[in-house]
Protein backbone atom coordinates (compact mmCIF):
# COMPACT_ATOMS: atom_id res chain seq x y z
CA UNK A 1 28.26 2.86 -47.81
CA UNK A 2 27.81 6.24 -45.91
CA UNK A 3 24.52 5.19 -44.70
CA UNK A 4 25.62 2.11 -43.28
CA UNK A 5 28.82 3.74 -41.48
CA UNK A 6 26.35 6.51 -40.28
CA UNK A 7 23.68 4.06 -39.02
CA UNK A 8 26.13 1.84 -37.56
CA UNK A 9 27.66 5.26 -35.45
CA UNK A 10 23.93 5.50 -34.28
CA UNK A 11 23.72 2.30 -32.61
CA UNK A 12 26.18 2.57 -30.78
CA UNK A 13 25.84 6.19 -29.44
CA UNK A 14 22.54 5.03 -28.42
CA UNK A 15 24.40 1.71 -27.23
CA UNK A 16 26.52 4.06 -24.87
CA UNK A 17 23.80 6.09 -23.56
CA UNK A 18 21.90 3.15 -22.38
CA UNK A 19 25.15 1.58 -20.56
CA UNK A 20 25.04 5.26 -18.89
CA UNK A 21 21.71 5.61 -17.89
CA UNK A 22 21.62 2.22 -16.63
CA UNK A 23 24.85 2.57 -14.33
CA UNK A 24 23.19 5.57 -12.04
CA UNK A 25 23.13 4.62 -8.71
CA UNK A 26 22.07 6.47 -5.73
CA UNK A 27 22.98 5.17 -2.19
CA UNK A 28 22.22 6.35 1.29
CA UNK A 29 24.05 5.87 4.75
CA UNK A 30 22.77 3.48 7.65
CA UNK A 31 19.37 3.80 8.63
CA UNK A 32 19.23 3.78 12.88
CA UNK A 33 16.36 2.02 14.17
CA UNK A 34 13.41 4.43 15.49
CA UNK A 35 12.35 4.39 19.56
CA UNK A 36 9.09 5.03 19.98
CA UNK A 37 9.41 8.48 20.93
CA UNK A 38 9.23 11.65 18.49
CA UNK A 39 13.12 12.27 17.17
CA UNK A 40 14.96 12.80 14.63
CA UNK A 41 18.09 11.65 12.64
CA UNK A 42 20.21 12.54 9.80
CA UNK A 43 21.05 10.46 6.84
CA UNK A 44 23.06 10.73 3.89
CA UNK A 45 22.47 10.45 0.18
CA UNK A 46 24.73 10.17 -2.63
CA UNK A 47 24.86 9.87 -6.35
CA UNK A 48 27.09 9.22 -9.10
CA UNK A 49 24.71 11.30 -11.77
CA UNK A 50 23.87 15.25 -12.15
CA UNK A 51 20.00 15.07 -10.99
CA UNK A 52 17.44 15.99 -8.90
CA UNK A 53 16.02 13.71 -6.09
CA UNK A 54 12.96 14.03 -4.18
CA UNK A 55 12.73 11.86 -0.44
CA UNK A 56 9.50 10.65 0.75
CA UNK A 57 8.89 8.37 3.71
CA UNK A 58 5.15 6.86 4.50
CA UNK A 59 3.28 7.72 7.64
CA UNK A 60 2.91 5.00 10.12
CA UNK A 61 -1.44 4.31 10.61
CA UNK A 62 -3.00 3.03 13.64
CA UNK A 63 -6.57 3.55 13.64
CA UNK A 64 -6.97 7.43 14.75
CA UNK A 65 -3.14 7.79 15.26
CA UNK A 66 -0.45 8.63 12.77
CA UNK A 67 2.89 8.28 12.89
CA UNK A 68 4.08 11.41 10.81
CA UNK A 69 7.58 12.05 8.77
CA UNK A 70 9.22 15.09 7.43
CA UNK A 71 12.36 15.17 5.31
CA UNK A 72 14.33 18.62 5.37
CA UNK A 73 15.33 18.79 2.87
CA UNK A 74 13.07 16.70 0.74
CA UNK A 75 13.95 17.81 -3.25
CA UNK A 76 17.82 18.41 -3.86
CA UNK A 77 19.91 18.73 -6.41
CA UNK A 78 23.31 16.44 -6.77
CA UNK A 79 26.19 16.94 -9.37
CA UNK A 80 29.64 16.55 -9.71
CA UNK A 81 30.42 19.44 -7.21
CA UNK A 82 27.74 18.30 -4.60
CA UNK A 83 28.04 14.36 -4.60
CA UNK A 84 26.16 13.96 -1.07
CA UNK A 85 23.12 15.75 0.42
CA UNK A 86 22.37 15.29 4.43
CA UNK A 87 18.86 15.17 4.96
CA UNK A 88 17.48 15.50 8.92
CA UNK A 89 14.76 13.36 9.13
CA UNK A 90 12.01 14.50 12.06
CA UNK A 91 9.05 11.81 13.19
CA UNK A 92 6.45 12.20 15.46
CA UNK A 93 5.04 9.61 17.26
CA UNK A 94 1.24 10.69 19.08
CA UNK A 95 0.53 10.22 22.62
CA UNK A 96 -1.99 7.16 21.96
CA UNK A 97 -0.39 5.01 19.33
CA UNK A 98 0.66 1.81 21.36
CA UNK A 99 3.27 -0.28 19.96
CA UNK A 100 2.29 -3.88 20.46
CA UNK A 101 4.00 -6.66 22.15
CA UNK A 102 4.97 -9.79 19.28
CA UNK A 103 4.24 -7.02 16.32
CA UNK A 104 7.22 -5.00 14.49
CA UNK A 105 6.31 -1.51 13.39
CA UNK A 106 8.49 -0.22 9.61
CA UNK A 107 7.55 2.27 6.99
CA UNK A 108 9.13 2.62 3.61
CA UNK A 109 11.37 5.84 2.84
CA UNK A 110 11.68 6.36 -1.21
CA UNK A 111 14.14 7.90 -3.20
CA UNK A 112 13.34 9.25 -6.57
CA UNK A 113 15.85 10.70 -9.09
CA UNK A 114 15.19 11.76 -12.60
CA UNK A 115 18.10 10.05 -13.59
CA UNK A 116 18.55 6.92 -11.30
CA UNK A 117 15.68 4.24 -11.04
CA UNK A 118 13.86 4.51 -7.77
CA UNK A 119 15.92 2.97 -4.50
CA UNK A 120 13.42 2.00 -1.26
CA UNK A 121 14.71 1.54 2.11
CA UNK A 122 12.40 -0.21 4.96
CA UNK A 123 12.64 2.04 8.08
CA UNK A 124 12.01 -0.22 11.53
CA UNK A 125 11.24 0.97 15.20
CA UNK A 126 12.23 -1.07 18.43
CA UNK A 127 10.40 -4.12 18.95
CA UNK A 128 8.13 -3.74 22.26
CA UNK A 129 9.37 -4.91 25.54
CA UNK A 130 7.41 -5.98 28.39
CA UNK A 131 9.69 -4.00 30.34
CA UNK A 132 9.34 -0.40 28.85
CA UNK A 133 8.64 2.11 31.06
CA UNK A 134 9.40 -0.28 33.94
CA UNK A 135 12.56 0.88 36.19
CA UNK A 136 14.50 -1.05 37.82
CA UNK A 137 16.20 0.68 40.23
CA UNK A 138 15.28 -2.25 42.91
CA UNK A 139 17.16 -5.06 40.97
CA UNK A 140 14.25 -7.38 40.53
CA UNK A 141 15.17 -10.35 38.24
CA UNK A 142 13.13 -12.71 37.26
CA UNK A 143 15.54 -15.76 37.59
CA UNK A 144 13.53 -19.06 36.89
CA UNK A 145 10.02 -20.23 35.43
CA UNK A 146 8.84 -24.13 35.28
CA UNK A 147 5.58 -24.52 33.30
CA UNK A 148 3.72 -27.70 34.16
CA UNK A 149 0.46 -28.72 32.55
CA UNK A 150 -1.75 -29.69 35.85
CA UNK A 151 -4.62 -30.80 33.45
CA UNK A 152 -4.97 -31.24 29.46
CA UNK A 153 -2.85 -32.83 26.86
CA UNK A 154 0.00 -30.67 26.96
CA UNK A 155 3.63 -31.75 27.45
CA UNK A 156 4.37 -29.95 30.59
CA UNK A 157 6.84 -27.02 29.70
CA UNK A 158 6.95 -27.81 26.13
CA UNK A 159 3.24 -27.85 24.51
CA UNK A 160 0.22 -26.19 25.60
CA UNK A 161 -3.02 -27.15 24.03
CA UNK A 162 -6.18 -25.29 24.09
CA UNK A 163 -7.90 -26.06 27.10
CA UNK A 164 -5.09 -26.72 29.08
CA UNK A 165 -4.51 -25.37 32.36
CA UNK A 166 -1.12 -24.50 32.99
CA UNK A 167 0.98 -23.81 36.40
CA UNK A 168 4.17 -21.91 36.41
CA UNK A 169 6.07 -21.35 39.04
CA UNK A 170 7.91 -17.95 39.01
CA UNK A 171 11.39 -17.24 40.98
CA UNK A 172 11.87 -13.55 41.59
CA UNK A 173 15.50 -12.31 43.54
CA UNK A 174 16.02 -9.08 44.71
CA UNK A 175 19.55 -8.69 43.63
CA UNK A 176 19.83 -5.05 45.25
CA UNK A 177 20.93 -3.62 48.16
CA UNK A 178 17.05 -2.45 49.30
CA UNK A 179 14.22 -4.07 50.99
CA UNK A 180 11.40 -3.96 48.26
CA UNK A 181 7.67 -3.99 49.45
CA UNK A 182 4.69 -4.86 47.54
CA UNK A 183 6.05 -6.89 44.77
CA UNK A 184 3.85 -7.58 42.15
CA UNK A 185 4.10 -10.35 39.42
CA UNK A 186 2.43 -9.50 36.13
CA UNK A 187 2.14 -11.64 32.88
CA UNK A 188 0.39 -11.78 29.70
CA UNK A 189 -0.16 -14.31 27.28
CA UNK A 190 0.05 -13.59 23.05
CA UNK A 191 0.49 -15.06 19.75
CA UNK A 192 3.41 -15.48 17.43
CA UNK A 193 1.15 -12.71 15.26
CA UNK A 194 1.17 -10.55 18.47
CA UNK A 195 -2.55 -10.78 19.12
CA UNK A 196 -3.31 -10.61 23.00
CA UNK A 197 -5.22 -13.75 24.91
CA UNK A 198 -4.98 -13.18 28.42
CA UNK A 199 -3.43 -11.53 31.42
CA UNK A 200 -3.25 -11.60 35.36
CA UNK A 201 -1.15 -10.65 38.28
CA UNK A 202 0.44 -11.93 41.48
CA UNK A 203 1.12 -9.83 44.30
CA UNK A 204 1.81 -8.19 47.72
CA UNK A 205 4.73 -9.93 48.69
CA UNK A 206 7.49 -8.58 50.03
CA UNK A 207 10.99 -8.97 49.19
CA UNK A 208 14.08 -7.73 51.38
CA UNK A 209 17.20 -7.38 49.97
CA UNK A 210 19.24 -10.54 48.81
CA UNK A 211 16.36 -12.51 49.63
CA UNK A 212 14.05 -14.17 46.45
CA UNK A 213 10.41 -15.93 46.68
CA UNK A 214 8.97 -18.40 44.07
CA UNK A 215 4.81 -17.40 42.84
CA UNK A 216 2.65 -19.90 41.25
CA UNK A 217 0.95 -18.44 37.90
CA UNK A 218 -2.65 -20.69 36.59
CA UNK A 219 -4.37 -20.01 33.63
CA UNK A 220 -6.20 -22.18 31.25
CA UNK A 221 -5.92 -22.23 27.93
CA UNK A 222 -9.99 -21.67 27.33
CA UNK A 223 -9.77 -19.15 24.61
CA UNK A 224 -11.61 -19.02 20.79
CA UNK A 225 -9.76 -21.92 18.62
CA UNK A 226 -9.40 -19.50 15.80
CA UNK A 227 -7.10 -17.45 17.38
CA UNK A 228 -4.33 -19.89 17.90
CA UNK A 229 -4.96 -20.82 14.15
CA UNK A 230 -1.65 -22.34 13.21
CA UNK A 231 0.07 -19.95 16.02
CA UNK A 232 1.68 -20.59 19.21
CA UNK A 233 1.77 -19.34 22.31
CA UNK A 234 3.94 -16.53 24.17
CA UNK A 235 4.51 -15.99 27.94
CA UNK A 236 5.84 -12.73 29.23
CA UNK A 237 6.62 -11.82 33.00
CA UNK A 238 7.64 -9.11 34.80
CA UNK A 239 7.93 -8.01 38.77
CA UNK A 240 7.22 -4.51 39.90
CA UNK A 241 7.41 -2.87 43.48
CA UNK A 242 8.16 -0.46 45.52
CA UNK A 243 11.51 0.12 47.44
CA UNK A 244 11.18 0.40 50.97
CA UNK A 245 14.08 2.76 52.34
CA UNK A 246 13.80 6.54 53.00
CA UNK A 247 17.26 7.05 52.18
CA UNK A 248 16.29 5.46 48.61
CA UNK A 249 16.52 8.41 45.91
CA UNK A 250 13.89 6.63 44.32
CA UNK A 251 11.18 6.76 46.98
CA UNK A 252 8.05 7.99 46.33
């Protein structure tokens, strides 16, 4: 009888200890997402057991260029008096590593306790804008396209087939209060996977103040079948120039 009652005490002590080990959790505070320019930020993380954690986050590959990470601190200890740990997180991004139109860019930061099971958090940068590193301090806007299939199988501004060629007709308005000279239209044409086809230009126009002018865009749609392999097409534009006014602050 004293073996049973002693065996059945063992089950469930080790019962209990399982329901405890199983209930550690470790959480950690919002994640920002990255620019693509070296920073840093601070995140927090917490606990609910007495343990020690170690922080790693993967580097970022791109051929020749890494994206780096370092966690300060990156091993801590949390208990009952310390529930929370800040931990400044630096990244450097090198001069070189281009972050692609149509492609998102995310590493993995992992948290390992000796207690808790191991939490992962995906870490994402900006997606890429034809626009970065493009001021605007002239007000261009790009106000209107129409995409019309001149010749092909295509359904005008809807579907483009391979071997298309394609018109569109671009409105640009200077919405500032300076004459802009030597407008140029620029555009490039990816995939949905963020591979680039093709790209061109339109320019030396000028554009005074208030006023807007409409550019015709042709390409064809001649490019290697395989790389529109169950992908479609995307169409970016953008208008640069130069503002004509001495008094401008932003005269070069």
């Amino acid at each position: 009888m004293e073996k049973k009652i002693g065996l059945m005490f063992g089950l469930i002590l080790a019962f209990v200890m399982i329901l405890n080990f199983a209930s550690a959790t470790v959480t950690l505070s919002t994640i920002p997402t990255l620019n693509h320019t070296s920073s840093s930020f601070k995140l927090n993380v917490t606990t609910d057991q007495n343990e020690t954690i170690n922080m790693s986050i993967s580097n970022l590959v791109q051929g020749t260029k890494t994206i780096t990470f370092s966690e300060s601190p990156n091993t801590f200890d949390l208990n009952s008096s310390t529930t929370t740990q800040e931990v400044t997180v630096t990244y450097t991004v090198p001069s070189g590593f281009t972050f692609e139109l149509g492609k998102t860019y995310s590493t993995t930061l992992t948290l390992h306790g000796n207690v808790s099971v191991d939490k992962t958090q995906t870490i994402n940068f900006d997606d890429s804008d034809y626009c970065n590193n493009v001021a605007n301090q002239g007000n261009l806007e790009i106000r209107d396209m129409n995409f019309d299939v001149i010749k092909g199988f295509g359904d005008s501004g809807d579907y483009w087939y391979l071997m298309d060629k394609v018109d569109v007709e671009v409105e640009v308005k200077n919405r500032g209060s300076l004459d802009v000279q030597n407008v140029k239209v620029e555009w490039e044409i990816y995939t949905t996977a963020g591979e680039k086809i093709m790209d061109g230009d339109v320019n030396d126009f000028d554009l005074n103040y208030g006023d807007d002018n409409t550019v015709t865009i042709s390409f064809k749609l001649d490019q290697d079948f395989k790389r529109f392999e169950n992908e479609n097409a995307v169409f970016y534009v953008r208008a640069l120039g130069e503002i004509d006014d001495r008094n401008s602050a932003y005269d070069n």
